[in-house]
Protein backbone atom coordinates (compact mmCIF):
# COMPACT_ATOMS: atom_id res chain seq x y z
CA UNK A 1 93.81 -23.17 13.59
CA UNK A 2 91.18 -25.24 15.58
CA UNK A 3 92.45 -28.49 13.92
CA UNK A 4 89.70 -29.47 12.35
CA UNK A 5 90.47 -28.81 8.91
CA UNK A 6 93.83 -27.88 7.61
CA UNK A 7 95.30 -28.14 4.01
CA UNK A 8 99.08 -28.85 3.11
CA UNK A 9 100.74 -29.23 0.00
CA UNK A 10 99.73 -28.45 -3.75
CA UNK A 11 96.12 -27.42 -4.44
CA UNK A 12 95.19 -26.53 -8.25
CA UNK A 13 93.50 -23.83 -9.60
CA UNK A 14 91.60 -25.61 -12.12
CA UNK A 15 90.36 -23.99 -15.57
CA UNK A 16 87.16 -23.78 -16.51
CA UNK A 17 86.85 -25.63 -20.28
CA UNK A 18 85.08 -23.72 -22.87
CA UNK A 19 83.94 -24.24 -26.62
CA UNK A 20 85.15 -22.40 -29.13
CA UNK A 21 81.65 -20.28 -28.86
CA UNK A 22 82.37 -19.61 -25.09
CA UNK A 23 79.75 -22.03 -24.44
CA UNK A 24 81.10 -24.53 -21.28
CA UNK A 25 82.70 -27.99 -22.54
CA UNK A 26 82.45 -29.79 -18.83
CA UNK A 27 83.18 -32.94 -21.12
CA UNK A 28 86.72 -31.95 -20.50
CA UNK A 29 86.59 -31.68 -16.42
CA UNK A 30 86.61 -35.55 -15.97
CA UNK A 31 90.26 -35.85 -18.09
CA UNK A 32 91.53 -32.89 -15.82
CA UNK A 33 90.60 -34.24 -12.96
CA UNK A 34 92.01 -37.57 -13.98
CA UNK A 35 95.01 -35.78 -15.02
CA UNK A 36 95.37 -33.97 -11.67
CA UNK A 37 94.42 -37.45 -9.67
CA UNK A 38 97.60 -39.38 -11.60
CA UNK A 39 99.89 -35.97 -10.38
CA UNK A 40 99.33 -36.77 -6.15
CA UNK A 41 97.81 -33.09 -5.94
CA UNK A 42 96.13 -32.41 -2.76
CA UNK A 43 93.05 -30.85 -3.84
CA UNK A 44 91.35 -28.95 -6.48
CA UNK A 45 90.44 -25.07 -6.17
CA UNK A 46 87.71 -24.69 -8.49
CA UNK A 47 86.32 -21.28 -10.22
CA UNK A 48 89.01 -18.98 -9.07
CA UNK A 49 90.57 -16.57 -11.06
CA UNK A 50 92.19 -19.26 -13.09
CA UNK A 51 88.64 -20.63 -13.48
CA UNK A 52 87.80 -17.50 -14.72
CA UNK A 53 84.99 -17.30 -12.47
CA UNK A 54 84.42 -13.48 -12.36
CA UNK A 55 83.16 -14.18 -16.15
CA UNK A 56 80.78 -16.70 -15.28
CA UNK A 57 77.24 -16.40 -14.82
CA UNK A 58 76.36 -17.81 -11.33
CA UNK A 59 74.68 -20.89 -13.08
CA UNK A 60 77.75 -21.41 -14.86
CA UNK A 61 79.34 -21.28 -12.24
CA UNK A 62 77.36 -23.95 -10.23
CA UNK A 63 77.61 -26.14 -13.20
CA UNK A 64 81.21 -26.23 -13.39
CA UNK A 65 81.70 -26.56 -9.50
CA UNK A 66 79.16 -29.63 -9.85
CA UNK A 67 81.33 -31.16 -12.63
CA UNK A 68 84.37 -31.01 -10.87
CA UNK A 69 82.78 -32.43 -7.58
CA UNK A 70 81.06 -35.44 -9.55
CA UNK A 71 84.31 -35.85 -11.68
CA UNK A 72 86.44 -35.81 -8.40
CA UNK A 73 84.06 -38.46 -7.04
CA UNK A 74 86.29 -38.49 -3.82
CA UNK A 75 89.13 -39.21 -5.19
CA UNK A 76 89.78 -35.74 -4.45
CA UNK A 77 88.53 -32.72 -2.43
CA UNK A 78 87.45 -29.60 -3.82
CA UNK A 79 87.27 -26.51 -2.39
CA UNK A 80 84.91 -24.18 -4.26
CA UNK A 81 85.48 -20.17 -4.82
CA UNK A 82 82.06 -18.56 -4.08
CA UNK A 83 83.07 -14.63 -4.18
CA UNK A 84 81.03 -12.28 -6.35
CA UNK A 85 80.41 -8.70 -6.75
CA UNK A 86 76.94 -9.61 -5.42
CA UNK A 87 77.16 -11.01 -1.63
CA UNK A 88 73.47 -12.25 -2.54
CA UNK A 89 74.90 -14.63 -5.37
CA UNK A 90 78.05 -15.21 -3.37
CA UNK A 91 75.56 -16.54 -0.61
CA UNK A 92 73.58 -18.49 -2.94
CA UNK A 93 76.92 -20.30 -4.36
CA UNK A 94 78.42 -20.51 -1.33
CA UNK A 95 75.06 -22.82 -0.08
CA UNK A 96 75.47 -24.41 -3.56
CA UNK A 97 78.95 -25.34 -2.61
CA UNK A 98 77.99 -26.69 0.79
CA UNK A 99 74.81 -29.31 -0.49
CA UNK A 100 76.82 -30.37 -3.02
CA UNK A 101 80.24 -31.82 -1.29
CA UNK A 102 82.39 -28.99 -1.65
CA UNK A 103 85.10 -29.75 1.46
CA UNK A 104 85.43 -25.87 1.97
CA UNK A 105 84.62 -22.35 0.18
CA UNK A 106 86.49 -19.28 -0.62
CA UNK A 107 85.65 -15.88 -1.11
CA UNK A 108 87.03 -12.83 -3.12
CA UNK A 109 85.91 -9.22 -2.00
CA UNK A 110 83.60 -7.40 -3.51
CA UNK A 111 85.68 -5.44 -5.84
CA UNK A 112 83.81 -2.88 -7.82
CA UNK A 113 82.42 -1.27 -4.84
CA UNK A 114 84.99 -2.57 -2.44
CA UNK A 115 85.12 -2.70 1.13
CA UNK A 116 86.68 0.55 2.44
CA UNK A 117 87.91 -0.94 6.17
CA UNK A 118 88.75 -4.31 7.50
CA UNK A 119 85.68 -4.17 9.43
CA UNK A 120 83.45 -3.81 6.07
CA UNK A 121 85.53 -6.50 4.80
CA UNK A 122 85.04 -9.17 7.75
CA UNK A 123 81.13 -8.16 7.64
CA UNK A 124 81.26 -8.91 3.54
CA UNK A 125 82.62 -12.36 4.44
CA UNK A 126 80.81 -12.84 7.10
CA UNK A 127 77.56 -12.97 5.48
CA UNK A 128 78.95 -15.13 2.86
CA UNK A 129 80.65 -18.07 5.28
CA UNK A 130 77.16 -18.27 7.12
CA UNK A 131 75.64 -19.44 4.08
CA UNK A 132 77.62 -22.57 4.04
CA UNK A 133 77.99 -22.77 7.86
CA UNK A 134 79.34 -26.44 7.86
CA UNK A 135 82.35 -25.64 5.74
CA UNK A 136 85.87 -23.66 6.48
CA UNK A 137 86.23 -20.36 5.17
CA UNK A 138 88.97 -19.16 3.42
CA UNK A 139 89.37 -15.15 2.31
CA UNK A 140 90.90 -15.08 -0.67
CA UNK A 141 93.34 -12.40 -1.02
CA UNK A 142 94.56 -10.88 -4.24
CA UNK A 143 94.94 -7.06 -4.36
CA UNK A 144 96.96 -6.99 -7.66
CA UNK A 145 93.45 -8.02 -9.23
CA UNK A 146 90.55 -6.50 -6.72
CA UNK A 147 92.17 -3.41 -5.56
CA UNK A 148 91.62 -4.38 -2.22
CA UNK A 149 94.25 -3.69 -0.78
CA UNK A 150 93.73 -3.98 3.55
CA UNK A 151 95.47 -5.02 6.49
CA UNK A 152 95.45 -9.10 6.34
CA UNK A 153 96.66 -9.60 10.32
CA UNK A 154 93.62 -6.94 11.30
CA UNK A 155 91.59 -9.06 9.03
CA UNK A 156 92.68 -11.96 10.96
CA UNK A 157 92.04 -10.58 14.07
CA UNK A 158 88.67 -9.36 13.49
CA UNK A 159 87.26 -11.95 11.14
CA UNK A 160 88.04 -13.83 14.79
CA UNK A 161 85.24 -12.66 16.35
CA UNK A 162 82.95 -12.52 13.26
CA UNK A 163 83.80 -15.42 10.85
CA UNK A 164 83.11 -19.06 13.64
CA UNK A 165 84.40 -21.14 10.22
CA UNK A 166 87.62 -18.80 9.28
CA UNK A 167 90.36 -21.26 8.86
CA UNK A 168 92.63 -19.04 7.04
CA UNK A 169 93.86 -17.21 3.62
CA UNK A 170 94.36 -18.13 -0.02
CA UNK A 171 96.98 -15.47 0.27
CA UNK A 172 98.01 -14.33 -3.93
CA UNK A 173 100.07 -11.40 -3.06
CA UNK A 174 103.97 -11.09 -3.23
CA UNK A 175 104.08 -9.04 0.41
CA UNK A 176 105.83 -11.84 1.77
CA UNK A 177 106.49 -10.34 4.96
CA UNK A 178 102.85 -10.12 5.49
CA UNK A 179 101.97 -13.60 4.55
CA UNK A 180 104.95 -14.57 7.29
CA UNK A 181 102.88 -12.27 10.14
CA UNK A 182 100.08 -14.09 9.01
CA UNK A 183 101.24 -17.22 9.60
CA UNK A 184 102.80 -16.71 12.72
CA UNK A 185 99.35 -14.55 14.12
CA UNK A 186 97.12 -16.17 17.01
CA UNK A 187 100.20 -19.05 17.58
CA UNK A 188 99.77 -20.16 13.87
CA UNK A 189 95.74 -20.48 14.49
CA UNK A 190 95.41 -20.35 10.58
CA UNK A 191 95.59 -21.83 7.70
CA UNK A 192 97.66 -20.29 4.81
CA UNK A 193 97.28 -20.88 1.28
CA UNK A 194 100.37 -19.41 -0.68
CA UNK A 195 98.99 -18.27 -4.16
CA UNK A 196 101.89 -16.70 -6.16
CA UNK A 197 102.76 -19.25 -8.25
CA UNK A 198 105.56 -17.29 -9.92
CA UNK A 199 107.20 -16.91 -6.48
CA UNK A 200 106.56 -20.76 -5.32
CA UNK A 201 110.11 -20.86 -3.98
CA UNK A 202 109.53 -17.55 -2.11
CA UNK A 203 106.38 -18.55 -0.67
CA UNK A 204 108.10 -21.76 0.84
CA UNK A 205 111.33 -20.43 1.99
CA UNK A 206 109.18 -17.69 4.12
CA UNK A 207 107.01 -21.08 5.72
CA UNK A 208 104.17 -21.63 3.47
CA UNK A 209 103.14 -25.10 3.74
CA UNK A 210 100.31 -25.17 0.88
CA UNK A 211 100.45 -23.79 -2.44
CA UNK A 212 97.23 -22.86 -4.59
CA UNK A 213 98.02 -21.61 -8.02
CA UNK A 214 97.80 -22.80 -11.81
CA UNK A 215 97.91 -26.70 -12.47
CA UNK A 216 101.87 -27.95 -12.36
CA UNK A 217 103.44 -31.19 -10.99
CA UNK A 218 104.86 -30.88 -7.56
CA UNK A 219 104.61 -33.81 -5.13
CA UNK A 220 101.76 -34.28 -2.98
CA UNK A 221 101.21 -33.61 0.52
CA UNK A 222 97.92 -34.19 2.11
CA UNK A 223 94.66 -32.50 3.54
CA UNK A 224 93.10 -33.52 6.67
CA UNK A 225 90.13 -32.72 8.81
């Protein structure tokens, strides 16, 4: 990567508390985060698909991110997952995520009308990262759950040229000998986030270095910019 932001270590995939009603209970994100702080975790990923953020409303959405960010209170960073089936609301959170302290964003695809090519793809996240043009941009890669299922090295490669703030993949799929070209692509350039948490030991025995997947205790490694 360019060095200026890279993340090692464990980063959690935080939930998103709820009333019984389905209404949000964000009185609960402070003892999480607490909870999380006392464990040495890295960082927090917050309204991912543990976060159940594809059933959020994008103001929902916002108000959880902003919970976690004032709970973290820099104790912490937080990188915040912006994707949405709408690139206009993934824009809008993504500039959310960027005035309110987020130290990064992610994006899924687009995945009811999905991106047919790696080219669509890159231009989807594209216009997404340049809404939050101060903060690296991850791609956050999960076929088993969007059905988008392309070439991550070509994505690499292109997203290059397209994406200035790329710094790498939350990479959730169990192709591990893709995740290893990834890693190895432009010299190691980027940064990869290993997201199968059932295959943790997998993940590190092909050379992940970061791990972003459902809340456990593993020891902490750091973050640094």
């Amino acid at each position: 990567m360019n060095g200026k932001f890279w993340i090692t270590g464990l980063v959690p995939a935080t939930f998103t508390p709820m009333h019984e009603d389905g209404s949000l209970n964000l009185g609960q994100v402070g003892p999480i985060v607490d909870r999380l702080v006392a464990q040495g975790v890295s960082a927090l990923f917050a309204c991912g698909s543990t976060g159940e953020s594809t059933a959020l409303t994008t103001e929902e959405r916002k108000a959880t991110l902003t919970a976690y960010l004032t709970a973290a209170a820099g104790r912490l960073p937080v990188i915040a997952h912006v994707g949405h089936t709408s690139l206009t609301d993934a824009r809008d959170l993504a500039s959310h995520a960027q005035a309110n302290g987020a130290v990064a964003i992610a994006a899924l695809p687009p995945f009811y009308v999905k991106p047919g090519s790696v080219a669509v793809l890159v231009d989807c996240m594209a216009q997404i990262a340049a809404a939050a043009p101060e903060l690296p941009f991850y791609y956050y890669h999960i076929p088993g759950l969007t059905g988008v299922h392309l070439d991550m090295v070509d994505f690499l490669r292109q997203g290059a040229a397209r994406i200035p703030t790329l710094a790498g993949i939350k990479y959730s799929s169990p192709t591990l000998y893709e995740f290893q070209a990834c890693l190895a692509f432009a010299g190691g350039r980027y940064n990869m986030l290993f997201g199968s948490d059932e295959m943790l030991l997998s993940g590190l025995a092909a050379g992940a270095q970061a791990q972003s997947a459902a809340p456990t205790t593993l020891p902490r490694h750091s973050i640094r910019r």
